[in-house]
Protein backbone atom coordinates (compact mmCIF):
# COMPACT_ATOMS: atom_id res chain seq x y z
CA UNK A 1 -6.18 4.62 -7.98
CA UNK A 2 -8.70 6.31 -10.46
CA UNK A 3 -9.07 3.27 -12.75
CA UNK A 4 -10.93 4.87 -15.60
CA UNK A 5 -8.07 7.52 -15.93
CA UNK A 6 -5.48 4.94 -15.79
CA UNK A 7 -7.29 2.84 -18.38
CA UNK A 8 -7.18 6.04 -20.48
CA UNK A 9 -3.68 7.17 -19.33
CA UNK A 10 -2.52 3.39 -20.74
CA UNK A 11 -4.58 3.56 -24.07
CA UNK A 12 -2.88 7.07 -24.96
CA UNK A 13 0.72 5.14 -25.28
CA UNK A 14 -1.57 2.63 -27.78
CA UNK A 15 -2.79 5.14 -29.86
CA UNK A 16 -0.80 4.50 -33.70
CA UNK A 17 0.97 7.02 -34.54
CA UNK A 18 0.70 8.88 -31.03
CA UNK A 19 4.41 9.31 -29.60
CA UNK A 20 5.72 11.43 -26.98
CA UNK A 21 5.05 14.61 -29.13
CA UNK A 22 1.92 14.40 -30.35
CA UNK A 23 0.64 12.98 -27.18
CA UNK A 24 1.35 15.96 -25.42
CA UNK A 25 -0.22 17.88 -28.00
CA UNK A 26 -3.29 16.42 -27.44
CA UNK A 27 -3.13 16.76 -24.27
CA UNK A 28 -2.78 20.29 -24.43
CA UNK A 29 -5.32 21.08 -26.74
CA UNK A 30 -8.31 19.08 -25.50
CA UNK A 31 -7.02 19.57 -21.61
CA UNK A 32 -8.44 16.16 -20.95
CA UNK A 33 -8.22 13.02 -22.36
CA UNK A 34 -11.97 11.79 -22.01
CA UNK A 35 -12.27 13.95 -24.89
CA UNK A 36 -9.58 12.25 -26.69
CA UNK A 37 -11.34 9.04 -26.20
CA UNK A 38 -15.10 10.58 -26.49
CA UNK A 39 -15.04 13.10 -29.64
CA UNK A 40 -15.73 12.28 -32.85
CA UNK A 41 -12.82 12.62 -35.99
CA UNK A 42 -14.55 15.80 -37.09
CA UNK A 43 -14.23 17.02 -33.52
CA UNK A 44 -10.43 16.07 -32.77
CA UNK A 45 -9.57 17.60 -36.14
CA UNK A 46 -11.51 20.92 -34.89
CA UNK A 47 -9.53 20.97 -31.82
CA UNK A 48 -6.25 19.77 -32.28
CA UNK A 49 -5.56 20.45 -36.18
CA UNK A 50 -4.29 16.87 -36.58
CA UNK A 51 -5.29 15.35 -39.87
CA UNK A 52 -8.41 13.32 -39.76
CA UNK A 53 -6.20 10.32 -41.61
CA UNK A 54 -3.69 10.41 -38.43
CA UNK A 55 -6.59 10.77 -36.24
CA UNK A 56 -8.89 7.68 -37.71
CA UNK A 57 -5.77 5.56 -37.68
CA UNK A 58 -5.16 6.17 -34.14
CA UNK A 59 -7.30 2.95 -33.44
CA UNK A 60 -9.18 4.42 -30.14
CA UNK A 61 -11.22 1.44 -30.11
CA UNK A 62 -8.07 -1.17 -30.13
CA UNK A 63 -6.50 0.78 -27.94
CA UNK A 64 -8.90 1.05 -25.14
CA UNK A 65 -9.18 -2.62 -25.79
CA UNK A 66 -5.26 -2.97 -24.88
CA UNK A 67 -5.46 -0.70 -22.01
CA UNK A 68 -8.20 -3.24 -20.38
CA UNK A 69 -6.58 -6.46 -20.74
CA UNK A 70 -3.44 -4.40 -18.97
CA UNK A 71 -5.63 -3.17 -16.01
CA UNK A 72 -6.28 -7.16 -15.01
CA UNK A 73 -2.52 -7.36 -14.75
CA UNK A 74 -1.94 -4.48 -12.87
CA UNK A 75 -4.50 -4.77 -10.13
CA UNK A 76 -3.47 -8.33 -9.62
CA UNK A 77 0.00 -8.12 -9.48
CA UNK A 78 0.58 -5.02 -7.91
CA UNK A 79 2.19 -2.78 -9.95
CA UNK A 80 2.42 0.85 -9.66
CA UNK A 81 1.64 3.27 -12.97
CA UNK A 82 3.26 6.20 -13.27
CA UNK A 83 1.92 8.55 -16.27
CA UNK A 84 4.62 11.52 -17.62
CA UNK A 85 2.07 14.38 -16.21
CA UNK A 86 2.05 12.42 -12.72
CA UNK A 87 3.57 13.85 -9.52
CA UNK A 88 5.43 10.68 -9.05
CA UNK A 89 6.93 10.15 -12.42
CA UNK A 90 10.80 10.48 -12.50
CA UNK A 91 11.62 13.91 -12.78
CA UNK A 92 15.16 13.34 -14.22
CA UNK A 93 13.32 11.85 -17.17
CA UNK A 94 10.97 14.37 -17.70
CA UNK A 95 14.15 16.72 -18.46
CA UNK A 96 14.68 14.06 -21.29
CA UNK A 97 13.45 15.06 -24.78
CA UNK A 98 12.03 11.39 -25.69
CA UNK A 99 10.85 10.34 -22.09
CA UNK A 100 8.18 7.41 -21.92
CA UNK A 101 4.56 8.89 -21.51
CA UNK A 102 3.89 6.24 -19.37
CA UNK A 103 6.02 4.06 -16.69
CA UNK A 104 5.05 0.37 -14.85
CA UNK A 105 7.08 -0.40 -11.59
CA UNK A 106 7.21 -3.27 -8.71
CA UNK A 107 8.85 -3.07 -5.51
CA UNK A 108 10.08 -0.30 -3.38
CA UNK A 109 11.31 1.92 -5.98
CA UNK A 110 12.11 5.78 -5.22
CA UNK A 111 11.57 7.21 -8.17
CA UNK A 112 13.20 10.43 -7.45
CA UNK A 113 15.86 10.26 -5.51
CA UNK A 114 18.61 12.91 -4.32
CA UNK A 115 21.46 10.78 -5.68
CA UNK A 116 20.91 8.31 -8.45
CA UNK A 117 23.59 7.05 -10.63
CA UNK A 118 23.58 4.38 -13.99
CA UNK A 119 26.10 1.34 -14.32
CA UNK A 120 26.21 -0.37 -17.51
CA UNK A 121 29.08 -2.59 -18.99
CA UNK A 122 29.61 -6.18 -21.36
CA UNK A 123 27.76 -8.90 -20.80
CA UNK A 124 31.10 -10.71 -20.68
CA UNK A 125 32.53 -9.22 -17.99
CA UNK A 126 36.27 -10.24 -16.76
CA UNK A 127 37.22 -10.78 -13.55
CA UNK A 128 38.41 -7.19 -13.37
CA UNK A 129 35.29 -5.51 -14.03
CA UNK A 130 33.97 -7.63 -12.07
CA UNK A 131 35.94 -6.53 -9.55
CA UNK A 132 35.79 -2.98 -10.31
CA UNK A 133 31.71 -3.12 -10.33
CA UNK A 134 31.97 -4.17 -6.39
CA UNK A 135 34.73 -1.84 -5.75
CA UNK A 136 32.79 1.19 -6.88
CA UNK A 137 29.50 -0.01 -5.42
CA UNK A 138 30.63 0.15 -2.05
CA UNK A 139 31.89 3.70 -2.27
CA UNK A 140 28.54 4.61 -3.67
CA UNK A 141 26.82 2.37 -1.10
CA UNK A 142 28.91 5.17 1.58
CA UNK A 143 26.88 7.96 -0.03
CA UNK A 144 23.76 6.33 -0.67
CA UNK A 145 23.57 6.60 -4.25
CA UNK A 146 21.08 4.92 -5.63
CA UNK A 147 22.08 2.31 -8.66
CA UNK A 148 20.21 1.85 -12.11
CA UNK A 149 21.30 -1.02 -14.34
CA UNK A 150 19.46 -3.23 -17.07
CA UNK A 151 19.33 -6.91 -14.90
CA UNK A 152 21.47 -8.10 -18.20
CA UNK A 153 24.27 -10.55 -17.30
CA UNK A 154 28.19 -9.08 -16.74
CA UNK A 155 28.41 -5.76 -15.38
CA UNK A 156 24.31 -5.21 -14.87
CA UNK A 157 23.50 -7.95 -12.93
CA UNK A 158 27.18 -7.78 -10.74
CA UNK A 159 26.26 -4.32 -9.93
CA UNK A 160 22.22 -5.28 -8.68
CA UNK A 161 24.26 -8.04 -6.63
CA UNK A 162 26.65 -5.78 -4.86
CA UNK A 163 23.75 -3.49 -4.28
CA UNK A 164 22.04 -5.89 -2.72
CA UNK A 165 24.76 -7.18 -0.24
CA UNK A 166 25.20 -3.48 0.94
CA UNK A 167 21.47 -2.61 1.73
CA UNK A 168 22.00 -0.24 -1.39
CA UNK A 169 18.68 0.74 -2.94
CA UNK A 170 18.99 -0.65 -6.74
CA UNK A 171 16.66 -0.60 -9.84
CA UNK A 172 16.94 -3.11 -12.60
CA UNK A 173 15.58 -1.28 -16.12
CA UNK A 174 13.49 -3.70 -18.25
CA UNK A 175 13.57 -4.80 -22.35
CA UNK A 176 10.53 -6.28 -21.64
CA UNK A 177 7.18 -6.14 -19.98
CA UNK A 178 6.36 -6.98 -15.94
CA UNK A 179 5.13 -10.23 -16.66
CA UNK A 180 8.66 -12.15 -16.97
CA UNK A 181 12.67 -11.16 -16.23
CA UNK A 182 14.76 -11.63 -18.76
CA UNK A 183 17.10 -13.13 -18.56
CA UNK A 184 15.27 -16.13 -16.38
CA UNK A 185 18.40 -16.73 -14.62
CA UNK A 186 18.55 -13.35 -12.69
CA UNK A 187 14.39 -13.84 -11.51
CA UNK A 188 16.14 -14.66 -7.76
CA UNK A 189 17.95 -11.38 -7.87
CA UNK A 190 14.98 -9.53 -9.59
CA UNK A 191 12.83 -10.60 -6.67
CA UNK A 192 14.88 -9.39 -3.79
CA UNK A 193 15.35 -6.06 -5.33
CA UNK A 194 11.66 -5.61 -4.82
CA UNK A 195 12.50 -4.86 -0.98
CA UNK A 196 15.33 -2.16 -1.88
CA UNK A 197 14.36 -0.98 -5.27
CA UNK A 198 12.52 -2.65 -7.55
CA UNK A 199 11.79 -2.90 -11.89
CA UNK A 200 10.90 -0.39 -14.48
CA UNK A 201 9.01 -1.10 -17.61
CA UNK A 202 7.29 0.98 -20.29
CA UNK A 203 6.13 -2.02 -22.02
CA UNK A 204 2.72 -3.52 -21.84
CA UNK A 205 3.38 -6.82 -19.19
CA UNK A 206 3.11 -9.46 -22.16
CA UNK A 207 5.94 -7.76 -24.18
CA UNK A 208 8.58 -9.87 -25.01
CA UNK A 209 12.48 -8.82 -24.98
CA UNK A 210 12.85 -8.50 -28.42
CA UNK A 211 15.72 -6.54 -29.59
CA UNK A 212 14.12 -3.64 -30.69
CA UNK A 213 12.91 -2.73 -27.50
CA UNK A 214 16.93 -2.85 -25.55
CA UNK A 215 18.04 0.57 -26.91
CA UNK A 216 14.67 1.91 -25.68
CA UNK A 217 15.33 0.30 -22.09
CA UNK A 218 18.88 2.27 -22.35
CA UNK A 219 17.29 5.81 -22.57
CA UNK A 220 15.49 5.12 -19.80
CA UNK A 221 18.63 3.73 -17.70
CA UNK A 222 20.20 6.89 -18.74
CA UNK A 223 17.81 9.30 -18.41
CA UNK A 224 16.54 8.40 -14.77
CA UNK A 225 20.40 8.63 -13.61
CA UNK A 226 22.47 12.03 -12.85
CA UNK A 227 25.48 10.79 -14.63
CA UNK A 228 26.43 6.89 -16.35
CA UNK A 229 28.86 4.90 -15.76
CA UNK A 230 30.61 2.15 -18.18
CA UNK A 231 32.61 -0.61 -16.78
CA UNK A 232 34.25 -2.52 -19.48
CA UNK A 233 32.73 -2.20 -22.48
CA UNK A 234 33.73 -4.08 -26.20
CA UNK A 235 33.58 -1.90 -29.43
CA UNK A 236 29.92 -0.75 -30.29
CA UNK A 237 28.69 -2.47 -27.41
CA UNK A 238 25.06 -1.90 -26.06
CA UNK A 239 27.14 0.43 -23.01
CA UNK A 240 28.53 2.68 -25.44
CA UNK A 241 24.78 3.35 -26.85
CA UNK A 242 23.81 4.37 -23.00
CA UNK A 243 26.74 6.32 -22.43
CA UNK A 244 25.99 8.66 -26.19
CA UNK A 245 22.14 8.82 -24.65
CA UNK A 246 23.34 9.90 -21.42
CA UNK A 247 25.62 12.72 -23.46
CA UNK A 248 22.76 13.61 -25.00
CA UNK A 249 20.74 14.23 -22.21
CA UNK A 250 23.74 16.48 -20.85
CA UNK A 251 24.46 14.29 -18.33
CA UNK A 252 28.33 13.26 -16.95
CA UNK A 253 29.63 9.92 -18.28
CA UNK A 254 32.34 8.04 -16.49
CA UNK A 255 34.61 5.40 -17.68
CA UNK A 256 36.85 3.17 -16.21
CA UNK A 257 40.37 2.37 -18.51
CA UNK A 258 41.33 -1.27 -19.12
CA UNK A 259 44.33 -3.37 -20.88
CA UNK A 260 44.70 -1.95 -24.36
CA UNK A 261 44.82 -5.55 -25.83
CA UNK A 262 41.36 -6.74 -23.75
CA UNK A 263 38.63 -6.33 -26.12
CA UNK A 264 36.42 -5.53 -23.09
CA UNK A 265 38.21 -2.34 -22.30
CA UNK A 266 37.94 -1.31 -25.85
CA UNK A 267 34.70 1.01 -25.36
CA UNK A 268 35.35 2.24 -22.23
CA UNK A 269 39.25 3.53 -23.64
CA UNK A 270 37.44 4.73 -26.65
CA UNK A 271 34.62 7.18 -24.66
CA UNK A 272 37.94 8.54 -22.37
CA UNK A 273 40.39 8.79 -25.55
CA UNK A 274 37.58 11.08 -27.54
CA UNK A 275 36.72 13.01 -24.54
CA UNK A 276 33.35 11.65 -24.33
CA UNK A 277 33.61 10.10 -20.59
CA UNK A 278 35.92 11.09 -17.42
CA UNK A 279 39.08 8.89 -16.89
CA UNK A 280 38.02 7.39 -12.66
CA UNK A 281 39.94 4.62 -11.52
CA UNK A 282 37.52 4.30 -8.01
CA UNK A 283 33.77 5.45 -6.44
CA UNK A 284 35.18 8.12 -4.71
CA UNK A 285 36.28 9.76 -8.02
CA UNK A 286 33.22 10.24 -9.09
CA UNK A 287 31.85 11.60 -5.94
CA UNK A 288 34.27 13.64 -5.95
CA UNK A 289 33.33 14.76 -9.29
CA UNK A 290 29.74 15.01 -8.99
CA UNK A 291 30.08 17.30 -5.16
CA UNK A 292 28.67 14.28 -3.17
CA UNK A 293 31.83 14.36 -0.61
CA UNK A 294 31.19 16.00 2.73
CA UNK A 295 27.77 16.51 1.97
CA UNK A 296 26.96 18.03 4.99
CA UNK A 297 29.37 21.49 4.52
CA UNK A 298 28.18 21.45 0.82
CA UNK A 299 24.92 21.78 2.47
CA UNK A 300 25.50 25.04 4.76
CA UNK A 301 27.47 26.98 2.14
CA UNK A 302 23.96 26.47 -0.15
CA UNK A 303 22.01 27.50 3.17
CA UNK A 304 24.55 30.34 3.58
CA UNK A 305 23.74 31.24 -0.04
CA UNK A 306 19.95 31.19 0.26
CA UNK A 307 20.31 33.23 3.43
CA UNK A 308 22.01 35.89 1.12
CA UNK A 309 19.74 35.99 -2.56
CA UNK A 310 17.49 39.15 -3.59
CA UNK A 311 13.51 38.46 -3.59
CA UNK A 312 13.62 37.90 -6.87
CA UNK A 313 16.30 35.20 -6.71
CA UNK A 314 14.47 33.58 -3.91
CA UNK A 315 11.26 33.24 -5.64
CA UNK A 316 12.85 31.36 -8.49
CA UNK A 317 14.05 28.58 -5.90
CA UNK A 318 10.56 28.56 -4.56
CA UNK A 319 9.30 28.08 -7.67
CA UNK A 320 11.76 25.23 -8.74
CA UNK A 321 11.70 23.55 -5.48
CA UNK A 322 11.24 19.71 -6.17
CA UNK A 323 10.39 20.08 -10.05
CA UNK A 324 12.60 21.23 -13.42
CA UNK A 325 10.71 24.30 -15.23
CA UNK A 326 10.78 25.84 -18.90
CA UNK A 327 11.93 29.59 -19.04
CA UNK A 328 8.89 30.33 -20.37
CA UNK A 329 7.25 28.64 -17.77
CA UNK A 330 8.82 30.28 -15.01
CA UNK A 331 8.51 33.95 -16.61
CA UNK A 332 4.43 33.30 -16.72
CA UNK A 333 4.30 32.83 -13.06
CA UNK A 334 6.58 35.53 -12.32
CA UNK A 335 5.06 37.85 -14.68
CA UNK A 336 8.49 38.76 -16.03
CA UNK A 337 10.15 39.35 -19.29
CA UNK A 338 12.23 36.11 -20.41
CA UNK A 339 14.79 38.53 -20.90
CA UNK A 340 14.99 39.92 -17.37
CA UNK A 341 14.74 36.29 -16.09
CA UNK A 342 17.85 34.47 -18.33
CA UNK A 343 20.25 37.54 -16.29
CA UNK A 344 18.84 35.85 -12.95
CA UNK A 345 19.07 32.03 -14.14
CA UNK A 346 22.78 33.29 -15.15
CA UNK A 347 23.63 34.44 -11.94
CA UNK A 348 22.08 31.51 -9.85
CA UNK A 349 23.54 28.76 -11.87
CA UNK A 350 27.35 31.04 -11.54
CA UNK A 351 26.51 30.72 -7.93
CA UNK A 352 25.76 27.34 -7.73
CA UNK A 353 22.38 27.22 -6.87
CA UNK A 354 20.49 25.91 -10.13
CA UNK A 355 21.34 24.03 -13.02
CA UNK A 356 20.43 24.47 -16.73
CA UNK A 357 19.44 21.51 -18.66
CA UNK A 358 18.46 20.67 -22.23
CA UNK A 359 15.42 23.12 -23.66
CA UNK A 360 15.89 25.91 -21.66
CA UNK A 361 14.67 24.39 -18.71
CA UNK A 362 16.14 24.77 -15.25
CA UNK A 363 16.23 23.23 -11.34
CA UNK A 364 17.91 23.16 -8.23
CA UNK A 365 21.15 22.30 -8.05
CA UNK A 366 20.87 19.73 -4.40
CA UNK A 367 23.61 19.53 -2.34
């Protein structure tokens, strides 16, 4: 671990006024970010064309100051940092138009898995989502899907649970920083998910789980996960936020119907009745849905497929092999018109060997 470039990596997401944008920006303008920390005003403003009034209020000085005190709590309790330009950093949020520049994580946490799907539901969870949140966790457990939630009581924390008792890898999304789980109750679950999963923050470790921060956890929840899942869910409920981020981020939503009178069925009925989630009533709907049955002959028609694309078509999926690339990017390295390369995407992703996401961006579609 290159501690000076983590200190800086850490004092970036400090900077006022800095987000995800104008980070980047910066980034790509200076090409380091020693100089962001190093130049003068007069310099930056040369460089980057940011106003010098934005640039002096960035607070460099406060910031680095932040980014030290954080270090101490990283080295000594362990925890992994994982910046947005990083080879490790979730590539499903990267796809995301407001991802996190930065990431914290403890445990055993695969980042980047094959299958990875959210579950999300009221904190007062009956008896029947209760039962539905174990039901559909052991079909997922049969395909090794990987499970996302928020560690919240109801549906969250039933879903880490049934994880757990299936030797199902399971992350539990954070409101707040590393330091402390919230809620306290859950801190015995929270700690044996460290050996099958783990906890995700972008907060600094002392942050506290104020409510501001909850619909910022929920991006994340939905933006690490190939498709959401509500399991009862009350009118306007925190759920129904994750699902409209997750349709955002053109990924599927699923929903599970419930009583008409039960107030905790009243979200989910409301995402299926305006065509915003897909009606399942078990796990293996949406495996079925999402082409995770009989993985293994989904896996020799794509080799069949691969055996049969032009150069040109090969090159793309050597090119997006394990990462999710702009058009623009992709037509650079090919040295080809963007025109010319849109007719090849077109015919991939009509094949079934890419997929298109949000910004003109594009990656393999895996088996």
């Amino acid at each position: 671990m290159n501690t000076d470039q983590l200190q800086l990596k850490i004092a970036l997401t400090q900077l006022k006024g800095i987000g995800y944008k104008k980070a980047m920006i910066l980034i790509s303008e200076l090409g380091s970010l020693e100089k962001l920390f190093a130049f003068s005003v007069n310099e930056l403003h040369k460089e980057t064309g940011f106003s010098k009034k934005l640039l002096m209020e960035m607070d460099r000085k406060n910031a680095l100051e932040i980014a030290h005190r954080e270090m101490e709590f990283i080295m000594k309790n362990n925890v992994q940092v994982h910046f947005i330009l990083d080879e490790s950093y979730p590539r499903r949020l990267k796809q995301c138009v407001d991802p996190p520049l930065l990431i914290y994580t403890k445990g055993n946490v695969d980042l980047n898995p094959a299958r990875t799907i959210a579950i999300v539901g009221t904190r007062d969870a009956t008896d029947y989502g209760k039962d539905l949140c174990q039901l559909l966790v052991a079909d997922l457990a049969e395909a090794g899907v990987q499970v996302i939630s928020g560690l919240a009581y109801g549906i969250d924390i039933c879903a880490h649970k049934a994880c757990l008792s299936k030797d199902l890898q399971t992350i539990g999304v954070l409101g707040n920083g590393l330091s402390s789980i919230y809620p306290a109750n859950h801190r015995k679950i929270a700690d044996q998910m460290l050996y099958n999963g783990g906890l995700i923050s972008e907060f600094l470790s002392f942050t506290k789980p104020d409510r501001e921060n909850f619909p910022m956890r929920n991006r994340i929840v939905a933006g690490m996960a190939d498709a959401t899942i509500v399991i009862e869910s009350k009118q306007g409920g925190g759920s129904l936020i994750t699902a409209e981020l997750a349709l955002d981020y053109n990924r599927d939503v699923f929903a599970f119907p419930g009583n008409v009178t039960s107030p905790s069925s009243e979200g989910c009925n409301q995402l299926i009745r305006e065509s915003k989630a897909h009606l399942v009533s078990s796990g293996q709907d949406v495996l079925k849905f999402m082409g995770w049955q009989n993985s293994s002959t989904n896996k020799a028609a794509q080799t069949t497929l691969l055996l049969d694309l032009e150069p040109e078509e090969m090159e793309i999926v050597e090119q997006l092999d394990g990462s999710i690339e702009h058009i623009d990017v992709l037509a650079l390295r090919m040295k080809k018109p963007v025109s010319a390369l849109n007719v090849l995407l077109l015919t991939m992703e009509i094949k079934g060997l890419i997929r298109s996401f949000p910004g003109s961006k594009y990656g393999l579609l895996t088996a």
